[in-house]
Every structure is written in C-alpha cells, then in structure tokens.
PDB file of N, CA and C in Angstrom:
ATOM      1  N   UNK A   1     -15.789  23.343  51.152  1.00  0.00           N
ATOM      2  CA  UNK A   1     -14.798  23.180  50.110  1.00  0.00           C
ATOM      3  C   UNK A   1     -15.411  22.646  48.810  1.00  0.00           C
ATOM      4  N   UNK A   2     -16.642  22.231  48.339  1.00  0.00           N
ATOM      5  CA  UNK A   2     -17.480  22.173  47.302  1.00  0.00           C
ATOM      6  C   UNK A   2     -16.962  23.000  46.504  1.00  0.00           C
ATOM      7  N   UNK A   3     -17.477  22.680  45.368  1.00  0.00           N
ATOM      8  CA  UNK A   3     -17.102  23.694  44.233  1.00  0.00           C
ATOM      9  C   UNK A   3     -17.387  23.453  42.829  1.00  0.00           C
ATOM     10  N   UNK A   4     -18.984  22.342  43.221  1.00  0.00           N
ATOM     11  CA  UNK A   4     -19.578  21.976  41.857  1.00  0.00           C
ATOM     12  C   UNK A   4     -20.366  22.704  41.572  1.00  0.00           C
ATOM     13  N   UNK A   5     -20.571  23.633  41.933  1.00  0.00           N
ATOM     14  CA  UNK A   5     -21.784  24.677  41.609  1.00  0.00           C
ATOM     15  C   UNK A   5     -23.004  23.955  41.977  1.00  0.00           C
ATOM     16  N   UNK A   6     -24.390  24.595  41.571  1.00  0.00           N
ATOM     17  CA  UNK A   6     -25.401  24.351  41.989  1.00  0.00           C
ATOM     18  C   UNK A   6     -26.353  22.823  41.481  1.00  0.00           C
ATOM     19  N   UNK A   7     -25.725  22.003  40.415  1.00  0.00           N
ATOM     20  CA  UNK A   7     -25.929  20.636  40.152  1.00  0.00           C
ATOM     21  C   UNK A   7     -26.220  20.051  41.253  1.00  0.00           C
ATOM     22  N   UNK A   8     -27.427  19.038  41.234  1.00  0.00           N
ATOM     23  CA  UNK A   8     -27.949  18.198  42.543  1.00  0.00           C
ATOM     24  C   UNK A   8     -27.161  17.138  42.346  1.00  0.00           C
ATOM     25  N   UNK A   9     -26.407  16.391  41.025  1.00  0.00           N
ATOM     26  CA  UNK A   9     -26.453  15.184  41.194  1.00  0.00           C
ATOM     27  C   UNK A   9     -24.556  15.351  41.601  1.00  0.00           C
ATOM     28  N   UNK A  10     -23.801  16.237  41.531  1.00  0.00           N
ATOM     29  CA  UNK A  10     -22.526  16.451  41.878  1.00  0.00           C
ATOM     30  C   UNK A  10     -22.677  16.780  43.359  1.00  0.00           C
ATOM     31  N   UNK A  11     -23.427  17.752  43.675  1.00  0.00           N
ATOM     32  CA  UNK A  11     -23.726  17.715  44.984  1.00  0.00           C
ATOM     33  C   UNK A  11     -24.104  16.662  45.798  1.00  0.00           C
ATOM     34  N   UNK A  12     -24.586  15.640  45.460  1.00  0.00           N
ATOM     35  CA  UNK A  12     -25.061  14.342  46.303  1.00  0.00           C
ATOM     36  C   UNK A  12     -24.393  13.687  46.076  1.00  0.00           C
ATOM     37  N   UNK A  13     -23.310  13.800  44.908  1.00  0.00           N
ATOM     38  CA  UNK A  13     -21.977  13.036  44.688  1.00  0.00           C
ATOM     39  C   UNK A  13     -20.944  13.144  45.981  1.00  0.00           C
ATOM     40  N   UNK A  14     -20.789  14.568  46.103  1.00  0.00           N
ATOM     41  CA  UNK A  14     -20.077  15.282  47.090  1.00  0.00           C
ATOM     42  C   UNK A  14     -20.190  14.839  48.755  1.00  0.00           C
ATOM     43  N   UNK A  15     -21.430  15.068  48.418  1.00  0.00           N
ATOM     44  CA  UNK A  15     -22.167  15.003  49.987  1.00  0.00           C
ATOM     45  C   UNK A  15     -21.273  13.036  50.543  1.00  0.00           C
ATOM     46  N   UNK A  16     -22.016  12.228  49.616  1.00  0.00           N
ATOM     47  CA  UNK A  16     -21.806  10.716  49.896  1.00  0.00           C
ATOM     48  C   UNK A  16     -20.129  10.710  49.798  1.00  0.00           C
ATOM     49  N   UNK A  17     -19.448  11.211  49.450  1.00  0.00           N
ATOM     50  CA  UNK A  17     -17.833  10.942  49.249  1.00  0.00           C
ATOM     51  C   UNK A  17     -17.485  11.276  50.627  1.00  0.00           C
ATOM     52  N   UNK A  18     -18.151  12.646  50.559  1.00  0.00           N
ATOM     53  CA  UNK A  18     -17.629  12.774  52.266  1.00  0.00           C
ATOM     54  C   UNK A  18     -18.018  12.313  53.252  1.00  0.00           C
ATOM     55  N   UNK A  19     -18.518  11.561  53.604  1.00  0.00           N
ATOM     56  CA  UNK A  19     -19.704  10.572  54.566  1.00  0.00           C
ATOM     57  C   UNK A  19     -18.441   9.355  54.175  1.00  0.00           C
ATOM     58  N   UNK A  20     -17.962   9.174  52.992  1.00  0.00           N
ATOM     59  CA  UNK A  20     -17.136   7.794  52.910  1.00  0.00           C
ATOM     60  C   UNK A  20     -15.882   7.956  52.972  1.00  0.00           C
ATOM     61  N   UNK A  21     -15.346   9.080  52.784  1.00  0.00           N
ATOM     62  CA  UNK A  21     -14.120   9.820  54.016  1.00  0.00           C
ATOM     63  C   UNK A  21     -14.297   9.872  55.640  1.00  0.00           C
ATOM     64  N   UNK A  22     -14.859  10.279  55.809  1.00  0.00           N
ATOM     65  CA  UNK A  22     -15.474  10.175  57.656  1.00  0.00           C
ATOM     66  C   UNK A  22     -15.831   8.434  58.114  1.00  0.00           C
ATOM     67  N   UNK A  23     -16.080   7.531  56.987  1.00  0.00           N
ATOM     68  CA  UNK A  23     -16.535   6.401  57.356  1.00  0.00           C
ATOM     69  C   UNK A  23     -15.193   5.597  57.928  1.00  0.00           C
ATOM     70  N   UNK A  24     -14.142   5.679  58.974  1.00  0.00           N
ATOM     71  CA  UNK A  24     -13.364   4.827  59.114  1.00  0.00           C
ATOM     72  C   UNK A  24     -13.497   3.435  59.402  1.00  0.00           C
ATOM     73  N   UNK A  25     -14.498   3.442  60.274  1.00  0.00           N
ATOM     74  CA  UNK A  25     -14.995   2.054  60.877  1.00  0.00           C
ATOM     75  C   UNK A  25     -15.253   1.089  59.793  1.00  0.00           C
ATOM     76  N   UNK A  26     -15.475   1.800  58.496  1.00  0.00           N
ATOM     77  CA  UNK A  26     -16.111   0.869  57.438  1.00  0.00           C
ATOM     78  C   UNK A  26     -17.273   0.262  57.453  1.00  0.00           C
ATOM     79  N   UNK A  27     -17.985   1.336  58.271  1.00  0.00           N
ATOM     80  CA  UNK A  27     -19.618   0.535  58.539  1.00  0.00           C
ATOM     81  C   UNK A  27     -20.211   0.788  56.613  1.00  0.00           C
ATOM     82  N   UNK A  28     -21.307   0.183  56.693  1.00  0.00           N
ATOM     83  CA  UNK A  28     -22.408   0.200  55.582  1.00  0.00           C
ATOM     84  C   UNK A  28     -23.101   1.291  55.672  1.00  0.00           C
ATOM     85  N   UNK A  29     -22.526   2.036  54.260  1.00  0.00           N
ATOM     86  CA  UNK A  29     -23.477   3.190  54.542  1.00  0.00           C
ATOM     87  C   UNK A  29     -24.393   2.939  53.049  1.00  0.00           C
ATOM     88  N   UNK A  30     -25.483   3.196  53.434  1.00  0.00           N
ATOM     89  CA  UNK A  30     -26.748   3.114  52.170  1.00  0.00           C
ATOM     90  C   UNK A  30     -27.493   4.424  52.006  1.00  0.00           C
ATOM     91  N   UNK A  31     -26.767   4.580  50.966  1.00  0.00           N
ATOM     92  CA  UNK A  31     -27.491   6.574  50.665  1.00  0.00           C
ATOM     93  C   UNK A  31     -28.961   6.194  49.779  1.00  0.00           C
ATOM     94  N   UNK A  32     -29.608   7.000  50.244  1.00  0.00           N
ATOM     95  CA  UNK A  32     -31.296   7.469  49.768  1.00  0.00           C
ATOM     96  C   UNK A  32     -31.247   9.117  49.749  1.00  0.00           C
ATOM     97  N   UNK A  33     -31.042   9.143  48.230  1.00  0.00           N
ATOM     98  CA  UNK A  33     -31.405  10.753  47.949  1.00  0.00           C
ATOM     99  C   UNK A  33     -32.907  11.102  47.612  1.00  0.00           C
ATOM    100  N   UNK A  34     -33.599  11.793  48.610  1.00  0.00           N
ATOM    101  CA  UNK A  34     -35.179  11.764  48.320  1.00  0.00           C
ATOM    102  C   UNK A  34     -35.779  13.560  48.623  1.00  0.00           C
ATOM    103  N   UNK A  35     -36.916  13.398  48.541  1.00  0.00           N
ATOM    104  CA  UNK A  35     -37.330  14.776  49.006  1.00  0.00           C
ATOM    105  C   UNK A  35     -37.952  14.746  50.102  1.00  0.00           C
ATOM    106  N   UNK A  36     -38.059  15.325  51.217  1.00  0.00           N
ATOM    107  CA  UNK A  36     -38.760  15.391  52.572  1.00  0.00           C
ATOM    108  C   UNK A  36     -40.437  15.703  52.056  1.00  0.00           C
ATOM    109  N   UNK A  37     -40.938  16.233  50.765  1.00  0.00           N
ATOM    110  CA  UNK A  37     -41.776  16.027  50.478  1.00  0.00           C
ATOM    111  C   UNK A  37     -42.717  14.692  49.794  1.00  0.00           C
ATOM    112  N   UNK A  38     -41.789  14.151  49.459  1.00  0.00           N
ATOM    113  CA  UNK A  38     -42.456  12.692  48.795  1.00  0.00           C
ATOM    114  C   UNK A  38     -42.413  11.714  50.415  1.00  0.00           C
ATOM    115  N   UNK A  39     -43.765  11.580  50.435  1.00  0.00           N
ATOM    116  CA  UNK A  39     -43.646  10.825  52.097  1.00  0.00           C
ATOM    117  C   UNK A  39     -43.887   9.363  51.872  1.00  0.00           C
ATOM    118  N   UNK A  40     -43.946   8.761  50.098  1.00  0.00           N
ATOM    119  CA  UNK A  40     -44.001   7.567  50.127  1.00  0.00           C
ATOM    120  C   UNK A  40     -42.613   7.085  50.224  1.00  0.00           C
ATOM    121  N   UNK A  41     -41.673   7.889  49.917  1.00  0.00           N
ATOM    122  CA  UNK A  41     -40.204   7.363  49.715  1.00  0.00           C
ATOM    123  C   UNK A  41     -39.492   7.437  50.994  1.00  0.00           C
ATOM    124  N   UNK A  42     -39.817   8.486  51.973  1.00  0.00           N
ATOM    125  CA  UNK A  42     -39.712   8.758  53.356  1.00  0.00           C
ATOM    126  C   UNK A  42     -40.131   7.776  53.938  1.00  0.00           C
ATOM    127  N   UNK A  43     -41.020   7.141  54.013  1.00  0.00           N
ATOM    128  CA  UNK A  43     -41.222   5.871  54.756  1.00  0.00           C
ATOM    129  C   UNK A  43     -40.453   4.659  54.205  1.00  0.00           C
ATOM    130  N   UNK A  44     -40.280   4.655  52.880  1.00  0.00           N
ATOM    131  CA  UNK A  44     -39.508   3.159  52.589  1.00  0.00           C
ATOM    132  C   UNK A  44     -37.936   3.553  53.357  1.00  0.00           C
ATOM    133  N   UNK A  45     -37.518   5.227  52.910  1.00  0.00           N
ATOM    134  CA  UNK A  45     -35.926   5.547  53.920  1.00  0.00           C
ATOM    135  C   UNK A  45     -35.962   4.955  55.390  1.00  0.00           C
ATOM    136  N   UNK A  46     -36.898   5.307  56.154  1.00  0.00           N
ATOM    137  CA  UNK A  46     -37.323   5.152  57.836  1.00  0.00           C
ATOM    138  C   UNK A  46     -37.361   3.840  57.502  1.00  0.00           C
ATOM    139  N   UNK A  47     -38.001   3.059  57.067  1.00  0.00           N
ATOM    140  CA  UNK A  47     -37.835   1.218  56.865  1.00  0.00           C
ATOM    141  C   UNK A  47     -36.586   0.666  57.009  1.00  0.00           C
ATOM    142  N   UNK A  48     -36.435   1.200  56.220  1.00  0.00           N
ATOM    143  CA  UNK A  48     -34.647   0.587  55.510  1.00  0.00           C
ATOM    144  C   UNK A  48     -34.055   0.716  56.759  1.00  0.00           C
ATOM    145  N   UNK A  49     -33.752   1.869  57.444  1.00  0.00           N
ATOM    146  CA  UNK A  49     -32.765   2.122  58.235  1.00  0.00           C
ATOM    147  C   UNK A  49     -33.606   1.731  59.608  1.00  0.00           C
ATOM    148  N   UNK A  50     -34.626   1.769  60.494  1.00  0.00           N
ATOM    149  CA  UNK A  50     -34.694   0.898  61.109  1.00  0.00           C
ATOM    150  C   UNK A  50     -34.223  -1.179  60.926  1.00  0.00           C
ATOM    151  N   UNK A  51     -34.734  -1.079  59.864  1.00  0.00           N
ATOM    152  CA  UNK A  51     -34.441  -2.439  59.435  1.00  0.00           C
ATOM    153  C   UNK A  51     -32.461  -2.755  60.101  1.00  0.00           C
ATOM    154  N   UNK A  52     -31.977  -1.759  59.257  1.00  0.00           N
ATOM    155  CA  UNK A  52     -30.563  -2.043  59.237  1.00  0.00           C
ATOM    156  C   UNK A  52     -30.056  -2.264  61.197  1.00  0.00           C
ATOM    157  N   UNK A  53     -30.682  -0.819  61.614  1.00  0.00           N
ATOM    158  CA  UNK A  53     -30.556  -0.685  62.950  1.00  0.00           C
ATOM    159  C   UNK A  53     -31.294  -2.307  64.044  1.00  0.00           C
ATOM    160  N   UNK A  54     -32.353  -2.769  63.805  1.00  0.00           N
ATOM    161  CA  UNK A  54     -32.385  -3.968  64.093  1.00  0.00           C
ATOM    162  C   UNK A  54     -31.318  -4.952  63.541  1.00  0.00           C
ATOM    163  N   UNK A  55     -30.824  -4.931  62.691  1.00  0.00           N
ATOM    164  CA  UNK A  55     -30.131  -5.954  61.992  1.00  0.00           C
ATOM    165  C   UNK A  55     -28.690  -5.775  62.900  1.00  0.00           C
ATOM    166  N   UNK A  56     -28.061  -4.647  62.993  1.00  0.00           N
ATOM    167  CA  UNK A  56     -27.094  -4.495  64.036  1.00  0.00           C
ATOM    168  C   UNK A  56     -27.111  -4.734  65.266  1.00  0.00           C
ATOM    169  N   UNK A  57     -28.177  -4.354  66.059  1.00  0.00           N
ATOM    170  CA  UNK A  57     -28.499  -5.003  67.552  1.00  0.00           C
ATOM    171  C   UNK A  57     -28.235  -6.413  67.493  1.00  0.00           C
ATOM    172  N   UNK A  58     -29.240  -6.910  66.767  1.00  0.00           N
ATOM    173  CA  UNK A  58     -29.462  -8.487  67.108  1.00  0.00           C
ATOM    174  C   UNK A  58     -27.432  -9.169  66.416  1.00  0.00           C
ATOM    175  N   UNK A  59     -27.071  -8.892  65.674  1.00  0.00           N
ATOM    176  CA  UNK A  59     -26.086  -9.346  65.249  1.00  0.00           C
ATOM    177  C   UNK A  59     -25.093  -8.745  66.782  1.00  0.00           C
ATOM    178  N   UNK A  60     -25.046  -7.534  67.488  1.00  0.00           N
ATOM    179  CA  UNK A  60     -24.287  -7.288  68.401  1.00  0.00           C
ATOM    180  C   UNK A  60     -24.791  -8.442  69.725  1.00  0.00           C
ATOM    181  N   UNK A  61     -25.688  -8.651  69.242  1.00  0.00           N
ATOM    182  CA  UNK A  61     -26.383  -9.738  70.693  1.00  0.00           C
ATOM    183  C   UNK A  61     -26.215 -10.970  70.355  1.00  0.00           C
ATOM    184  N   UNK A  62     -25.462 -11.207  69.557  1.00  0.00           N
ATOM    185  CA  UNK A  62     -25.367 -12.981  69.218  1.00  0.00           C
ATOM    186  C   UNK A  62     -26.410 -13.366  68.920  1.00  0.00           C
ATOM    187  N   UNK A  63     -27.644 -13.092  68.638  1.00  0.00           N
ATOM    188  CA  UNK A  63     -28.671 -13.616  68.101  1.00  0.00           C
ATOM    189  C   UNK A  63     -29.138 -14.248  66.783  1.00  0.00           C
ATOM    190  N   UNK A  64     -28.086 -12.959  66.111  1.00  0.00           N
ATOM    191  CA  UNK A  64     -27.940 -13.868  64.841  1.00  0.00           C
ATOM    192  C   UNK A  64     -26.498 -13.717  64.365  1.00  0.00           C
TER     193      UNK A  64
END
C-alpha cells in the first residue's frame, strides 16, 4: 500500500511507521537505516541490538 514512489528517505519513513503500527506491546524499537555494504556500520547495528537483547534477558531475570 506504499505510494511514495521511489524516494529512500519516504520509504524508510514508511517502512518504520509500519513496524510502529505492528508495535502493540510498545516494545523499543531503534531503527538503523544502513547499507549491508558498509560493514563498519553493520557491526555497530549487530552491537546495538545484541546489547539491547542482553539488556532484556537480564532485566527479565531480575538481575537488574
């Protein structure tokens, strides 16, 4: 149902709106728009979101 035409930055507009329609739970969502070719920014994405994913365990475990 898009219909911004071929613009990246309406499209990643698009993309994240709908990710925050689907988000009922109201979890934290942290968008990183990157290229699968830049592998320095690919690793700080994989950081981040392990990071977050530890940060949820230990908070589900009473730990912190």
């Amino acid at each position: 149902d898009y219909a911004g035409g071929p613009d990246i930055n309406k499209t990643a507009k698009y993309i994240l709106w709908k990710f925050m329609q689907a988000n009922r739970a109201r979890l934290g969502i942290y968008p990183h728009l990157t290229q699968a070719t830049d592998t320095r920014n690919i690793i700080f994405v994989f950081a981040a979101v392990k990071e977050t994913i530890l940060q949820n365990a230990l908070k589900e475990t009473g730990i912190l």
